[in-house]
C-alpha atoms as a PDB file:
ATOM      1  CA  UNK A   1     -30.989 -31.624 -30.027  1.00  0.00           C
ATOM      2  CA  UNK A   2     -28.459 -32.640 -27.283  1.00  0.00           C
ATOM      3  CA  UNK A   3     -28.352 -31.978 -23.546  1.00  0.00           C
ATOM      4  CA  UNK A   4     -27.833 -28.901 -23.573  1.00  0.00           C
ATOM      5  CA  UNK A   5     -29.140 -27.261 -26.807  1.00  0.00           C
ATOM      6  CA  UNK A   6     -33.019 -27.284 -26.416  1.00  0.00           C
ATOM      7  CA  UNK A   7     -33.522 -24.432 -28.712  1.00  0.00           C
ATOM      8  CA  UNK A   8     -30.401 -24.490 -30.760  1.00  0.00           C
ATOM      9  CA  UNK A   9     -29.726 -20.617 -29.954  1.00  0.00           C
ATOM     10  CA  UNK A  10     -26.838 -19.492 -27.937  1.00  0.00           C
ATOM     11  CA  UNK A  11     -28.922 -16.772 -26.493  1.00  0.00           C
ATOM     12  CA  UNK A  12     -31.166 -19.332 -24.949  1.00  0.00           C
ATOM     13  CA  UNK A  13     -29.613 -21.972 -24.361  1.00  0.00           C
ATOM     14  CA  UNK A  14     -26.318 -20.626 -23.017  1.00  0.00           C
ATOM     15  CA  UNK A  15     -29.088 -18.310 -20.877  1.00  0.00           C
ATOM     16  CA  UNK A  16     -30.532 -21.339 -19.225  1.00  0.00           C
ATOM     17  CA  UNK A  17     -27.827 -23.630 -18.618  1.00  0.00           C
ATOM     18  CA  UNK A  18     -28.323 -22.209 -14.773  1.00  0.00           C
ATOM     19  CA  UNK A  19     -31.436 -24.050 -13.503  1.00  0.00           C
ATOM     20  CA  UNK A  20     -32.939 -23.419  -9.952  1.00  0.00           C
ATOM     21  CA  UNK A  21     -34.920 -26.331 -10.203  1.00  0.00           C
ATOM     22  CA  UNK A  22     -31.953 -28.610  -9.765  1.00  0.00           C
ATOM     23  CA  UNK A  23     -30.129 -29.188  -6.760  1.00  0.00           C
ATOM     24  CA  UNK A  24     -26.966 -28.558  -8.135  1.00  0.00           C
ATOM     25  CA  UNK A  25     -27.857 -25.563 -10.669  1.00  0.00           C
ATOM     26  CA  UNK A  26     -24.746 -24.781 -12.696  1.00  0.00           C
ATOM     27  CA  UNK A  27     -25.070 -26.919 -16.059  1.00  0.00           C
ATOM     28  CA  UNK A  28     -21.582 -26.394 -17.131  1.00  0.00           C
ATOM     29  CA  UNK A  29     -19.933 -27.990 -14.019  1.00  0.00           C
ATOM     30  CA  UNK A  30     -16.259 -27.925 -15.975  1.00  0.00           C
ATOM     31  CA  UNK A  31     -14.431 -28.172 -19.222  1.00  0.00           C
ATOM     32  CA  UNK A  32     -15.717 -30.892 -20.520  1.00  0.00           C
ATOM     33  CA  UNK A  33     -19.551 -29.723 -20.373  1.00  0.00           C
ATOM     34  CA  UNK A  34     -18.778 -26.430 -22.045  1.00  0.00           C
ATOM     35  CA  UNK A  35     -16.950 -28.059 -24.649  1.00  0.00           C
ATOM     36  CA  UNK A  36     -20.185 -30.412 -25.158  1.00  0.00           C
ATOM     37  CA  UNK A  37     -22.127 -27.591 -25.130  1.00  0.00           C
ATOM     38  CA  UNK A  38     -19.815 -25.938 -27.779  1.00  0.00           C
ATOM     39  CA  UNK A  39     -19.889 -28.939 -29.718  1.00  0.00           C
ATOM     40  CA  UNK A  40     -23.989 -29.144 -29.971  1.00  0.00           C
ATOM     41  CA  UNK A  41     -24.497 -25.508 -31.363  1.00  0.00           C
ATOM     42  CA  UNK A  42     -21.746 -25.787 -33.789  1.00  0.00           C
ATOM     43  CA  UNK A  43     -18.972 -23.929 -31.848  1.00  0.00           C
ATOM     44  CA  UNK A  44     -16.365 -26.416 -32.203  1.00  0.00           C
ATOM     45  CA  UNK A  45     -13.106 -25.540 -31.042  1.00  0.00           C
ATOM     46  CA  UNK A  46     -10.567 -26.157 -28.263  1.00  0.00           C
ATOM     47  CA  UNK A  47     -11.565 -25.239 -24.987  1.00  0.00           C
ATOM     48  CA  UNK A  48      -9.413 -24.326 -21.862  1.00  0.00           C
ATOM     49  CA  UNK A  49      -9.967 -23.722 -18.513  1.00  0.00           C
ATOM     50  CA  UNK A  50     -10.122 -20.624 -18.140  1.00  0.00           C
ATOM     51  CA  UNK A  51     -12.610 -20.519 -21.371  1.00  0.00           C
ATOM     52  CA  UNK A  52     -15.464 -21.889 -18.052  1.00  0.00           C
ATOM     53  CA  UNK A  53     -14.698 -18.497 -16.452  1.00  0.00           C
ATOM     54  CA  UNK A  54     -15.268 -16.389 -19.001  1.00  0.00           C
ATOM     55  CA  UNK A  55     -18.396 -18.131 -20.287  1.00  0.00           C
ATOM     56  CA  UNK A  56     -20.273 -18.164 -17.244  1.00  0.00           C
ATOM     57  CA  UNK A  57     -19.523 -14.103 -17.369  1.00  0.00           C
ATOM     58  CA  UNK A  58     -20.940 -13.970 -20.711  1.00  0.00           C
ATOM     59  CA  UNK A  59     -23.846 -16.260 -19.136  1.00  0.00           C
ATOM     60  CA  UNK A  60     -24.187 -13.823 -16.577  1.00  0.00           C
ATOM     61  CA  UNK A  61     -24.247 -10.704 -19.067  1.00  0.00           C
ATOM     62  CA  UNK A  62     -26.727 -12.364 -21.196  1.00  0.00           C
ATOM     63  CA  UNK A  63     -29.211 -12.964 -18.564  1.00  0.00           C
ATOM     64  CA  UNK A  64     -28.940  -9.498 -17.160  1.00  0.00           C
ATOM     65  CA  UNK A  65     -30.034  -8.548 -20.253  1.00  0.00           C
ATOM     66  CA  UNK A  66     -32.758 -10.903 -20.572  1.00  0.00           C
ATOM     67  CA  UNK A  67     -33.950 -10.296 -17.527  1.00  0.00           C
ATOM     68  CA  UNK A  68     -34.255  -6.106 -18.375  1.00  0.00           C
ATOM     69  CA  UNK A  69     -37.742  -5.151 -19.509  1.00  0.00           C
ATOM     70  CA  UNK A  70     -37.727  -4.736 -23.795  1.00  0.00           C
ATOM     71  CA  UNK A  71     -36.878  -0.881 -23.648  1.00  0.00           C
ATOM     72  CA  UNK A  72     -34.119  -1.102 -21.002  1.00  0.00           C
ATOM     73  CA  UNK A  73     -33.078  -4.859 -22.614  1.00  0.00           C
ATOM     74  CA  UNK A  74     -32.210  -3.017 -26.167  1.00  0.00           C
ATOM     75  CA  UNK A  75     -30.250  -0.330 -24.784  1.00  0.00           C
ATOM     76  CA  UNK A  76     -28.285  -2.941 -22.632  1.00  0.00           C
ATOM     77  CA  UNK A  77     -28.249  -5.286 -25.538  1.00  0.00           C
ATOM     78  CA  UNK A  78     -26.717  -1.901 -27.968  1.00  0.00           C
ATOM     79  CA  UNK A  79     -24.033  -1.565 -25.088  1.00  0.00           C
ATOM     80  CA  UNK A  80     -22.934  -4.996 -24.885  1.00  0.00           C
ATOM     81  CA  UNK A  81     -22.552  -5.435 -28.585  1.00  0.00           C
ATOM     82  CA  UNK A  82     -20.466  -2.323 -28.202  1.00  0.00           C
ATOM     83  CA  UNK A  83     -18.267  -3.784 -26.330  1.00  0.00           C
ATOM     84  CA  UNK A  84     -17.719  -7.163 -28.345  1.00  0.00           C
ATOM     85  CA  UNK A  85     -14.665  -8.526 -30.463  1.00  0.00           C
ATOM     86  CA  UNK A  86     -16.909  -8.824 -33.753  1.00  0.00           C
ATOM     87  CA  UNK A  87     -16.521  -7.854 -37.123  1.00  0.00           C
ATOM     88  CA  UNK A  88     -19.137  -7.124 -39.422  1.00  0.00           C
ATOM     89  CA  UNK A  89     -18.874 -10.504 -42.185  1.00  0.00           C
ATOM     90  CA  UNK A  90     -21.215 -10.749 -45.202  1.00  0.00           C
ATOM     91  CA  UNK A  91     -22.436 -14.307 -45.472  1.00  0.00           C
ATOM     92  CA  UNK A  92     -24.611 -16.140 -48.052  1.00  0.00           C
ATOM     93  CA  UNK A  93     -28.259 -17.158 -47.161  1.00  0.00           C
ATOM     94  CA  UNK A  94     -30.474 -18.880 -49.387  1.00  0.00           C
ATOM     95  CA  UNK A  95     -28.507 -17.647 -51.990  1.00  0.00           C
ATOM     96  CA  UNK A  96     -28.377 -13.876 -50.709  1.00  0.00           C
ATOM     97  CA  UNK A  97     -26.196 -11.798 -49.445  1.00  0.00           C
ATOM     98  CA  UNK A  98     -26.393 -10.670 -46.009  1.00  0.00           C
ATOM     99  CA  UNK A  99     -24.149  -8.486 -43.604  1.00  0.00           C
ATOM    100  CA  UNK A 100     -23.725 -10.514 -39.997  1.00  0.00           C
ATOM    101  CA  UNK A 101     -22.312  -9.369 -36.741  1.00  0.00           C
ATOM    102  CA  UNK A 102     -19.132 -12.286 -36.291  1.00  0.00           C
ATOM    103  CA  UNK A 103     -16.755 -13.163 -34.399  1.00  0.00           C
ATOM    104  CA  UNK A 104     -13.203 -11.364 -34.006  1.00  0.00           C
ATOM    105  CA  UNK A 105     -10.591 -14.022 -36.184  1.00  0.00           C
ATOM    106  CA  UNK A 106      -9.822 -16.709 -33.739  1.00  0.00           C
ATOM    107  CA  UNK A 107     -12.015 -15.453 -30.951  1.00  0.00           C
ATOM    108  CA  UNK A 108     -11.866 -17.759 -27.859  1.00  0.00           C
ATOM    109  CA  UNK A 109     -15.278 -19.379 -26.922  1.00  0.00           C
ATOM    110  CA  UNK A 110     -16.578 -16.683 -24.822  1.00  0.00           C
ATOM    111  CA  UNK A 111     -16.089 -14.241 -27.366  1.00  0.00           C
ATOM    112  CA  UNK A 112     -17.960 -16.317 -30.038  1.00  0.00           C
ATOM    113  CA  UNK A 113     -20.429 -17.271 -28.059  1.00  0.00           C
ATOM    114  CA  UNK A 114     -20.806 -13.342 -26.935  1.00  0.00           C
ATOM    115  CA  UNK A 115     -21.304 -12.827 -30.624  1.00  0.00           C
ATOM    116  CA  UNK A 116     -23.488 -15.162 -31.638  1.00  0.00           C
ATOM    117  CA  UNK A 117     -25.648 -15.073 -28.960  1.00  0.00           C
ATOM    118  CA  UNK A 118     -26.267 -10.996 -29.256  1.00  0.00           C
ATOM    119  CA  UNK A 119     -26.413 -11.967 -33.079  1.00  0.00           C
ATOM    120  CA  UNK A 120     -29.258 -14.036 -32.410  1.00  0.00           C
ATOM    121  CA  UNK A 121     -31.061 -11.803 -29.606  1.00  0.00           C
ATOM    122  CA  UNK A 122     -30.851  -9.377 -32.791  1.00  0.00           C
ATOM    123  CA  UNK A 123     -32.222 -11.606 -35.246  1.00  0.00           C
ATOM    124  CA  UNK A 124     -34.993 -12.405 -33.095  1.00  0.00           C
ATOM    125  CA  UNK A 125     -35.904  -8.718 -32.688  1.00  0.00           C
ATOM    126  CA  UNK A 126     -35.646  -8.493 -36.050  1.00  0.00           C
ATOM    127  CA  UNK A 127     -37.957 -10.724 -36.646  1.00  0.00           C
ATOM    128  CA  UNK A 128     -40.731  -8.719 -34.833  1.00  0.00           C
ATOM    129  CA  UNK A 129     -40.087 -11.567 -31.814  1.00  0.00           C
ATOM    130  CA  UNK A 130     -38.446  -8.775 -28.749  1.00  0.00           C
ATOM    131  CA  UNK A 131     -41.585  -8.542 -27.098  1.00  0.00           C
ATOM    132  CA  UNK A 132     -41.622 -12.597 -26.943  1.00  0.00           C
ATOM    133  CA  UNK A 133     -38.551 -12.726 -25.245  1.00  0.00           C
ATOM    134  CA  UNK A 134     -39.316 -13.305 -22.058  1.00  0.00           C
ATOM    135  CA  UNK A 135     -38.306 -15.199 -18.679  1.00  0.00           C
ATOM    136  CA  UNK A 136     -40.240 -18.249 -17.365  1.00  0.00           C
ATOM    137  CA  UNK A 137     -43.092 -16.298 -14.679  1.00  0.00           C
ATOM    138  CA  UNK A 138     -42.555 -20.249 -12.632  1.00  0.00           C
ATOM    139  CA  UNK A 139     -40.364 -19.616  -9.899  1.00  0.00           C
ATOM    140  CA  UNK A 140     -37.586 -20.221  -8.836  1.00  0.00           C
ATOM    141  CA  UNK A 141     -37.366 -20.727 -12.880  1.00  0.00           C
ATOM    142  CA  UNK A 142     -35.717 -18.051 -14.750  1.00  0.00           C
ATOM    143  CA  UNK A 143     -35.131 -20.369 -18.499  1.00  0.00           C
ATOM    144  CA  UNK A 144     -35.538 -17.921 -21.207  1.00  0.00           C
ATOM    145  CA  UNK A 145     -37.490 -18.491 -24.139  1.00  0.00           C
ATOM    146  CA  UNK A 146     -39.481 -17.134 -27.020  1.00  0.00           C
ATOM    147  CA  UNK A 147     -43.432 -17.620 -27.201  1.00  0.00           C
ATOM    148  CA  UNK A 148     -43.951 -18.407 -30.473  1.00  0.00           C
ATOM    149  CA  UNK A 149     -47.759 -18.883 -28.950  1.00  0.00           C
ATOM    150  CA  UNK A 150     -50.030 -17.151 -31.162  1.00  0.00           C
ATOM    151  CA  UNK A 151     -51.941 -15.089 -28.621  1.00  0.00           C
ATOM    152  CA  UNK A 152     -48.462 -14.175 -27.442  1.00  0.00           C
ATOM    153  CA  UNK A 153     -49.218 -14.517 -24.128  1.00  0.00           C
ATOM    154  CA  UNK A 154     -47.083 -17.316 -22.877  1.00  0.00           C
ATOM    155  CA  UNK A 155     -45.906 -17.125 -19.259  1.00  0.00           C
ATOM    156  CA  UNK A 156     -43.778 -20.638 -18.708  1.00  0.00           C
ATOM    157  CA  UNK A 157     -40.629 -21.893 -20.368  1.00  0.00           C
ATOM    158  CA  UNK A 158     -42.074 -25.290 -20.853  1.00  0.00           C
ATOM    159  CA  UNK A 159     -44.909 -27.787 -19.558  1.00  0.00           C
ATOM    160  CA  UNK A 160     -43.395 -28.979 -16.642  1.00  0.00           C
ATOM    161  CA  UNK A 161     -42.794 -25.020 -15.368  1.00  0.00           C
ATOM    162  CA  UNK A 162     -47.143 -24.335 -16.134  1.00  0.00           C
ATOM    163  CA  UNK A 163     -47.883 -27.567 -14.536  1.00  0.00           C
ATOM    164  CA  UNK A 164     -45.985 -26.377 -11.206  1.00  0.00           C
ATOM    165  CA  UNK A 165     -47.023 -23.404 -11.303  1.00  0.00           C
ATOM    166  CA  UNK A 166     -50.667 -23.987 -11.520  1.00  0.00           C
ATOM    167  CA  UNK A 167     -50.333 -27.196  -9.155  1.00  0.00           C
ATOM    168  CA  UNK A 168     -48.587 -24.331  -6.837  1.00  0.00           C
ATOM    169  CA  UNK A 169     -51.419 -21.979  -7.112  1.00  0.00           C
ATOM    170  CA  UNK A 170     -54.381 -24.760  -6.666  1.00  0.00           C
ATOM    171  CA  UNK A 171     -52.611 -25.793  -3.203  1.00  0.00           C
ATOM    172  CA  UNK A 172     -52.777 -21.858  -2.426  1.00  0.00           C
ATOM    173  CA  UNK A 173     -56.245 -21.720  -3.297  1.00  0.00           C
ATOM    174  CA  UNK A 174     -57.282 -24.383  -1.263  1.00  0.00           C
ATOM    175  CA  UNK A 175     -55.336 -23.301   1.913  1.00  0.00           C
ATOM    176  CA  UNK A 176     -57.317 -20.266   1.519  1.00  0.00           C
END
């Protein structure tokens, strides 16, 4: 995986390329970023200017849904598809047919991504996974991600987002 795709999902990692930790939080600074990001999940295509706009908006939508608790997040993940320039494409997988959500013919990137990424948020439900999706509990962290723990009780995005958080609540304890 690149720099930017850490779970090669454009739900995810289009969800978390804002990141509180650093001091300059926006991930895709300009053009050239998004069209790296593009690039690493397979979304090759030309990218303008304006295309940074609109993709942070679609950032923004996705996390808003993310961010909604699993009854409230499928109704506003139902609306937003609603709302998208996607077809319904039959694809091969494993040799098998299967129907897909795509994207509208020659879609710019914040329409494909749009697609793909509520394509994926409905793949993962589908796979019994909604209740998994979840936002990192580690302040001021807010990286989505899907416990694949088995107990299913994962709070933290990653390592270094538990390790701060329980460093965080040991110096609490201790002032106490």
């Amino acid at each position: 995986m690149g720099r930017f795709a850490q779970f090669g999902l454009v739900a995810l990692d289009l969800a978390n390329t804002w990141d509180e930790y650093l001091d300059e939080p926006e991930r895709l600074p300009d053009v050239a970023a998004l069209r790296r990001f593009c690039d690493e999940l397979g979304e090759a295509g030309a990218v303008a200017d304006d295309d940074l706009v609109a993709v942070r908006a679609v950032r923004s939508r996705l996390r808003a849904v993310l961010a909604a608790e699993p009854p409230e997040r499928a109704r506003a993940l139902a609306e937003w598809a609603a709302e998208l320039p996607a077809r319904a494409a039959v694809v091969t997988v494993g040799g098998l047919p299967e129907l897909r959500l795509a994207a509208a013919e020659n879609a710019p990137p914040a329409g494909r991504l749009a697609v793909r990424a509520v394509r994926e948020l409905l793949d993962i439900a589908g796979a019994g996974d909604w209740e998994r999706l979840r936002l990192c509990a580690a302040g001021p962290c807010r990286d989505a991600f899907v416990d694949r723990s088995r107990p299913g009780r994962r709070l933290f995005c990653s390592t270094r987002c538990a390790n701060r958080a329980h460093a965080a609540a040991s110096r609490a304890r201790h002032r106490a």
